[in-house]
C-alpha atoms as a PDB file:
ATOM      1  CA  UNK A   1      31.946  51.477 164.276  1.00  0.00           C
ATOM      2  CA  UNK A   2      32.709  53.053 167.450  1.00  0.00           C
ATOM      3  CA  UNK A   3      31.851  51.335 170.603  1.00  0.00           C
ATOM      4  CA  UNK A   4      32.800  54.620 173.017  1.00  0.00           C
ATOM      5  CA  UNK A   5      32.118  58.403 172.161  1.00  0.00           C
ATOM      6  CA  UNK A   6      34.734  60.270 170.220  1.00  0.00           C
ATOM      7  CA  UNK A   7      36.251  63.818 171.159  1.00  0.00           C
ATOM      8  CA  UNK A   8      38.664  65.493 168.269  1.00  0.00           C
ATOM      9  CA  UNK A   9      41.102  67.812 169.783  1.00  0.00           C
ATOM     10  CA  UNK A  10      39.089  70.696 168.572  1.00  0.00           C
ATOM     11  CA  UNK A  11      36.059  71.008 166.450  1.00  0.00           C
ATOM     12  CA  UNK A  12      35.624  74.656 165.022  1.00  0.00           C
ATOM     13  CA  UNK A  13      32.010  75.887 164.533  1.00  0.00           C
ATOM     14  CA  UNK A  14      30.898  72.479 164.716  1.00  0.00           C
ATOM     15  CA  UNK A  15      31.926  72.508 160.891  1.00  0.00           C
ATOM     16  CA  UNK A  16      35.985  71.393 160.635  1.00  0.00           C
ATOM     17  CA  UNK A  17      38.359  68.855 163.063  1.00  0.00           C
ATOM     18  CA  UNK A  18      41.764  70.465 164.130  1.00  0.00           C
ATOM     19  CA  UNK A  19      44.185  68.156 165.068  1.00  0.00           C
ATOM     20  CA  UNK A  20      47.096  69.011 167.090  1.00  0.00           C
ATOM     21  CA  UNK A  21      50.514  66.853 167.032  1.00  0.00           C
ATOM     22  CA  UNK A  22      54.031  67.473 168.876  1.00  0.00           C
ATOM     23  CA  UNK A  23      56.413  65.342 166.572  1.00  0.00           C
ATOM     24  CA  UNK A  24      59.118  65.787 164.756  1.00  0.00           C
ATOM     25  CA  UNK A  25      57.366  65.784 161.268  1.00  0.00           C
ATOM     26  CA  UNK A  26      54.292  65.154 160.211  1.00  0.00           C
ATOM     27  CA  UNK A  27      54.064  61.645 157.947  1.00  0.00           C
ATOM     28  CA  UNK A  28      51.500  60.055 155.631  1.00  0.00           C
ATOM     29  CA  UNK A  29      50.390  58.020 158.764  1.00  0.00           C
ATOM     30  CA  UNK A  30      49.188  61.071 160.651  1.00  0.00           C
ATOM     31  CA  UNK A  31      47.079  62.047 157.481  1.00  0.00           C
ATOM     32  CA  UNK A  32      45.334  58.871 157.297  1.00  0.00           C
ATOM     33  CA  UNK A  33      44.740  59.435 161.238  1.00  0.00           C
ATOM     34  CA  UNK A  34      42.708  62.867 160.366  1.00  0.00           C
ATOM     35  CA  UNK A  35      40.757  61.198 157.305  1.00  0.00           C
ATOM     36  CA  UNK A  36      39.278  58.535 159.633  1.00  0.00           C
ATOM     37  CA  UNK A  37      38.361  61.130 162.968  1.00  0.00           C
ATOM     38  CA  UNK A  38      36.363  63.047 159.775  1.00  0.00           C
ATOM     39  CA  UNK A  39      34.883  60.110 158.677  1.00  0.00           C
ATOM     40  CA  UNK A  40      34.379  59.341 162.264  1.00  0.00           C
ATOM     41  CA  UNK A  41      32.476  62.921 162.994  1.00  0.00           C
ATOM     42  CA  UNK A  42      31.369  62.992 159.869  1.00  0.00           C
ATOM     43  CA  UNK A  43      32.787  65.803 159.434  1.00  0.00           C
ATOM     44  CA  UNK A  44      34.626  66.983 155.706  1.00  0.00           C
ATOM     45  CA  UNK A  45      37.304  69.213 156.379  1.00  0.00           C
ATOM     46  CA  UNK A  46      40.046  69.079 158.949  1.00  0.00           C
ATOM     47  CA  UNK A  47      43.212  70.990 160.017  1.00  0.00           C
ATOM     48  CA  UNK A  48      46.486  68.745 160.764  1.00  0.00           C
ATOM     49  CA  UNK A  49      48.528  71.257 162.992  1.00  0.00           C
ATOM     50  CA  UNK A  50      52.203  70.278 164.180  1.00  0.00           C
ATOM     51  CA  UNK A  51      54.135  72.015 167.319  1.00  0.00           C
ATOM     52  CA  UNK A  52      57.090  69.472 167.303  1.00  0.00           C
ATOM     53  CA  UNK A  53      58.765  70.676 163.969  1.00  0.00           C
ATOM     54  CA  UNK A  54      61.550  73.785 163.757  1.00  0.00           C
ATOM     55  CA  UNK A  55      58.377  75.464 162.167  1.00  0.00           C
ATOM     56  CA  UNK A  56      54.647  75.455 162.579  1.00  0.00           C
ATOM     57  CA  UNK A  57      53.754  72.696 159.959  1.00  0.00           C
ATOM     58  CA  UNK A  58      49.870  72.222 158.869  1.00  0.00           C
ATOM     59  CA  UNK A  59      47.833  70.390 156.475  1.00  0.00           C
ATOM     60  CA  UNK A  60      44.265  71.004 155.422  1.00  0.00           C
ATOM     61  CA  UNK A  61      42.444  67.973 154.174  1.00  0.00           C
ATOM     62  CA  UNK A  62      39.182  68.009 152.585  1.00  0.00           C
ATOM     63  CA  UNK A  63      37.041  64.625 152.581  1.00  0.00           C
ATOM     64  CA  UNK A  64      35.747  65.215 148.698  1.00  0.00           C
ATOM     65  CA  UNK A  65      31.991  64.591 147.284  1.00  0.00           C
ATOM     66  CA  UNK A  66      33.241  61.571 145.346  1.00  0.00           C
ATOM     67  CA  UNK A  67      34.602  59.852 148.411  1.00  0.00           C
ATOM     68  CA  UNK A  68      31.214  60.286 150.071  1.00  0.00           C
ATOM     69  CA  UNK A  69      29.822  59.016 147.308  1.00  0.00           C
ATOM     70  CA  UNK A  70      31.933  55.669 146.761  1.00  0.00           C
ATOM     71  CA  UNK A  71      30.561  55.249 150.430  1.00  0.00           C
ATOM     72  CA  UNK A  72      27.234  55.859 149.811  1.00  0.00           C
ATOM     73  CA  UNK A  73      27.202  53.464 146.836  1.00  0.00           C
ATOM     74  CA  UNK A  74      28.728  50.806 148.943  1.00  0.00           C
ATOM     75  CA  UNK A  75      26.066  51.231 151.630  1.00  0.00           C
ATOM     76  CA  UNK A  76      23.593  50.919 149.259  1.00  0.00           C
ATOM     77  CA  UNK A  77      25.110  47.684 147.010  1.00  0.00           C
ATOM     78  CA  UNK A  78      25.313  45.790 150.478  1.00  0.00           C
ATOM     79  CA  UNK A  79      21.702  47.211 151.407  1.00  0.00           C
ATOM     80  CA  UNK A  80      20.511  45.660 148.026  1.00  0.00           C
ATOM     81  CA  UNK A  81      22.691  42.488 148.310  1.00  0.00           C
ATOM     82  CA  UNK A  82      20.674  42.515 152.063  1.00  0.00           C
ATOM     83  CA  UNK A  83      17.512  42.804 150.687  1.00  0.00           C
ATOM     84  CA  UNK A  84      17.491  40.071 148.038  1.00  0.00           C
ATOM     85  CA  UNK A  85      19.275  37.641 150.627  1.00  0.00           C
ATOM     86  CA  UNK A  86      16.045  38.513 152.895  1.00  0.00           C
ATOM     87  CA  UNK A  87      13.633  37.461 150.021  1.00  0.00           C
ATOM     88  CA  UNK A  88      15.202  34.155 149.370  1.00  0.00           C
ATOM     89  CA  UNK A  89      15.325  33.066 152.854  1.00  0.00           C
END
C-alpha cells in the first residue's frame, strides 16, 4: 500500500499510464515496473515508451480480467479467513 500519493508520467484520458524511459533498452524489469504503477492507479492498460534506444521502442501492456480476478479471489479468501478468525475469538 502506498503511504504517499502517486503521479505516472502521464495518464491519458484518465483511462491508460504512459511511461517514459531514456535507456539503452527496455528489459523485463521495466515491464514489471509498469504492471505495478497500473495496479497502483488501478488502471488496466499502459504504454512503456523508450527515448534512449537507436529507435523509438514501446510496449503496450494490458492488466487482463483474469489477473483482476486472481486478486479479487485473494481479497476475498483472506476476507473469509478474517471473518471466521473474528467468530472464534
Amino acid at each position: 500500500m502506498l503511504t504517499c500519493g502517486y503521479r505516472g508520467d502521464f495518464v491519458c484520458y484518465e483511462d491508460f499510464l504512459v511511461e517514459t524511459k531514456a535507456i539503452a533498452e527496455l528489459t523485463r524489469a521495466d515491464d514489471a515496473h509498469l504492471i505495478n504503477e497500473l495496479k497502483a492507479t488501478g488502471l488496466q492498460r499502459g504504454l512503456l515508451l523508450n527515448f534512449g534506444a537507436p529507435s523509438l521502442q514501446f510496449k503496450r501492456l494490458v492488466r487482463t480480467a483474469s489477473e483482476n480476478l486472481r486478486n479479487l479471489r485473494t481479497t476475498l479468501k483472506k476476507s473469509f479467513y478474517e471473518n471466521i478468525d473474528n467468530r472464534t475469538n
